[in-house]
Protein backbone atom coordinates (compact mmCIF):
# COMPACT_ATOMS: atom_id res chain seq x y z
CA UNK A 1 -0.78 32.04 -37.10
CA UNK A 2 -0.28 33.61 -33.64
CA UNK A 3 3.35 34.15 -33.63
CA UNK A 4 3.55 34.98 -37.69
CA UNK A 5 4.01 38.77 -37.72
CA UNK A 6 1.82 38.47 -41.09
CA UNK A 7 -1.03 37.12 -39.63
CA UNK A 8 -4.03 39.27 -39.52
CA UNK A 9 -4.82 40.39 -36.15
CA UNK A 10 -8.42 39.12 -36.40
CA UNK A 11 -6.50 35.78 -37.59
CA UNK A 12 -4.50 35.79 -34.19
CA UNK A 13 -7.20 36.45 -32.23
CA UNK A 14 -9.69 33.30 -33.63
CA UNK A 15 -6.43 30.85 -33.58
CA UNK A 16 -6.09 32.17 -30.05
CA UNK A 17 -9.58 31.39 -28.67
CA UNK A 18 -9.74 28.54 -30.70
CA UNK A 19 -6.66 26.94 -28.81
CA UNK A 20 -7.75 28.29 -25.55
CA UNK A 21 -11.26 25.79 -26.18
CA UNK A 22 -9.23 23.05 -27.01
CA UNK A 23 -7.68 23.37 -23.26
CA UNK A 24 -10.73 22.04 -21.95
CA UNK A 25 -11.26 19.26 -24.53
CA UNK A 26 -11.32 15.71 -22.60
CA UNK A 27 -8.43 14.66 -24.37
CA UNK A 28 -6.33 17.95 -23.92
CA UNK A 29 -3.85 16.49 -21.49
CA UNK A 30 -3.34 13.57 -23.73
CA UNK A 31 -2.39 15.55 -26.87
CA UNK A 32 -0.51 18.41 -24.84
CA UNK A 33 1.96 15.36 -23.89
CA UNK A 34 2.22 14.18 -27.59
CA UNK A 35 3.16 18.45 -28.58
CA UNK A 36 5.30 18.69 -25.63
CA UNK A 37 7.10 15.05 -25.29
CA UNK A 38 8.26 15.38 -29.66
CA UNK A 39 11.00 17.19 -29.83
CA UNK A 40 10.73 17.68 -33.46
CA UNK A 41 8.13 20.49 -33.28
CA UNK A 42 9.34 23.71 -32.52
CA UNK A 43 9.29 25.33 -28.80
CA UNK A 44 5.98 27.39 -29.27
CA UNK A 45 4.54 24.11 -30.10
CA UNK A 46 6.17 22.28 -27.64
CA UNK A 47 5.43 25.12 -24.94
CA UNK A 48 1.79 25.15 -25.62
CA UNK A 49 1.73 21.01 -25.74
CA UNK A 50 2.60 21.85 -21.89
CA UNK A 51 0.18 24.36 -21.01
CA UNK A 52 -2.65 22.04 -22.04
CA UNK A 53 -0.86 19.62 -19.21
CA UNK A 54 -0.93 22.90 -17.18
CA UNK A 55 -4.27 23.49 -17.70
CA UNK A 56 -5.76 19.87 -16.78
CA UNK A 57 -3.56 19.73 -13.58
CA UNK A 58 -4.12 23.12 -11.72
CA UNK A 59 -7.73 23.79 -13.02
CA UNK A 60 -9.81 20.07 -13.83
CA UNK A 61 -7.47 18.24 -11.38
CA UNK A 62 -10.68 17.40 -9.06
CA UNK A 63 -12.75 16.10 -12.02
CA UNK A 64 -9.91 13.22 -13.30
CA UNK A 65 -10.26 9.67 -11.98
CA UNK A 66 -7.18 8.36 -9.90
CA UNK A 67 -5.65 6.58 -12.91
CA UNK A 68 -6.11 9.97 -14.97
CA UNK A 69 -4.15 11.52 -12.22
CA UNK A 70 -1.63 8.32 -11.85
CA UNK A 71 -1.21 9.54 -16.04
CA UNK A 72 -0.61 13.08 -15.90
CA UNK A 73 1.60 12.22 -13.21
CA UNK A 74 3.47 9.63 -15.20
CA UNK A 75 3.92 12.14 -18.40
CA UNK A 76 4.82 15.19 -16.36
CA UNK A 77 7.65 12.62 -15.01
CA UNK A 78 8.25 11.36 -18.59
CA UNK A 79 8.67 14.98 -19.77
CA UNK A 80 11.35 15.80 -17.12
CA UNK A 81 13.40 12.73 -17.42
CA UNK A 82 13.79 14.30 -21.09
CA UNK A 83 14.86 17.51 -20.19
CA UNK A 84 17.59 18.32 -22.50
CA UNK A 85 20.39 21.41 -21.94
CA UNK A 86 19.63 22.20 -25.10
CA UNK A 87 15.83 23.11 -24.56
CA UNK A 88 15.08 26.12 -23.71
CA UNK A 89 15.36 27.67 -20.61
CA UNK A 90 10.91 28.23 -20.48
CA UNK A 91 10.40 24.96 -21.91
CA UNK A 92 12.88 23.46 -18.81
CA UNK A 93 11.10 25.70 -16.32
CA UNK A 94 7.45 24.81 -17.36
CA UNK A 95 8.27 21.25 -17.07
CA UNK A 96 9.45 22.11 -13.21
CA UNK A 97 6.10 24.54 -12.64
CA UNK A 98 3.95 21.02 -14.20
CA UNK A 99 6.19 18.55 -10.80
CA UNK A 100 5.52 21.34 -8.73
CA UNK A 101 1.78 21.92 -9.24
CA UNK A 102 1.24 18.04 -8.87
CA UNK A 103 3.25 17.75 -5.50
CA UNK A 104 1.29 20.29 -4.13
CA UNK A 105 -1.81 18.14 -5.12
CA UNK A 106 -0.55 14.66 -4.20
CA UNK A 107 3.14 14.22 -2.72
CA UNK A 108 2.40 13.51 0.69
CA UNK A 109 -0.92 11.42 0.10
CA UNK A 110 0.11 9.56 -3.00
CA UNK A 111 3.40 10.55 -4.20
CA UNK A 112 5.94 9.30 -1.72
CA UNK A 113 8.98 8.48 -4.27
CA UNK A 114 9.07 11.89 -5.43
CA UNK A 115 12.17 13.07 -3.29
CA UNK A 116 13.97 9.36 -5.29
CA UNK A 117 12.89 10.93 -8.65
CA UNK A 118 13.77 13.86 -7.76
């Protein structure tokens, strides 16, 4: 509904808010993998499967336990070993914005094969 020129503005506007809540849902991170990690949904889908990983890293990053954290680590890792040429360049570039914001949280504390995985 956001991105379909038809849609009512109003119509935009409650599917907007409506997926801005779910960003804050406890199981947002979970189901933004699922959207991002299936490659048969289309990018938008795929892009906003990735801001709900966005999302739980740089803003409820404090509130997960360490093996929520070990998790989002593991998918954002997941998602960029699966980094096709053929995705799109945002898509590509959100998945290196997702490794970046979790260095800055953990690499030298916790994350000391990042440079191998790199």
């Amino acid at each position: 509904a956001i991105y379909d020129p038809r849609s009512p503005n109003s119509t935009r506007q409650d599917a907007s808010a409506y997926l801005e809540r779910a960003k804050r849902l406890p199981d947002a991170p979970q189901h933004g993998f699922a959207l991002a990690n299936d490659k048969s949904h289309s990018s938008a889908v795929r892009h906003y499967g990735l801001s709900l990983l966005e999302y739980s890293i740089r803003y409820r990053w404090e509130d997960h336990t360490p093996e929520q954290s070990d998790q989002l680590r593991f998918w954002v890792i997941e998602l960029a070993r699966n980094i096709h040429e053929q995705d799109p360049l945002y898509l590509r570039n959100k998945i290196a914005q997702l490794w970046v914001e979790i260095a800055k949280r953990i690499w030298a504390a916790e994350w000391m094969d990042m440079d191998e995985l790199l």
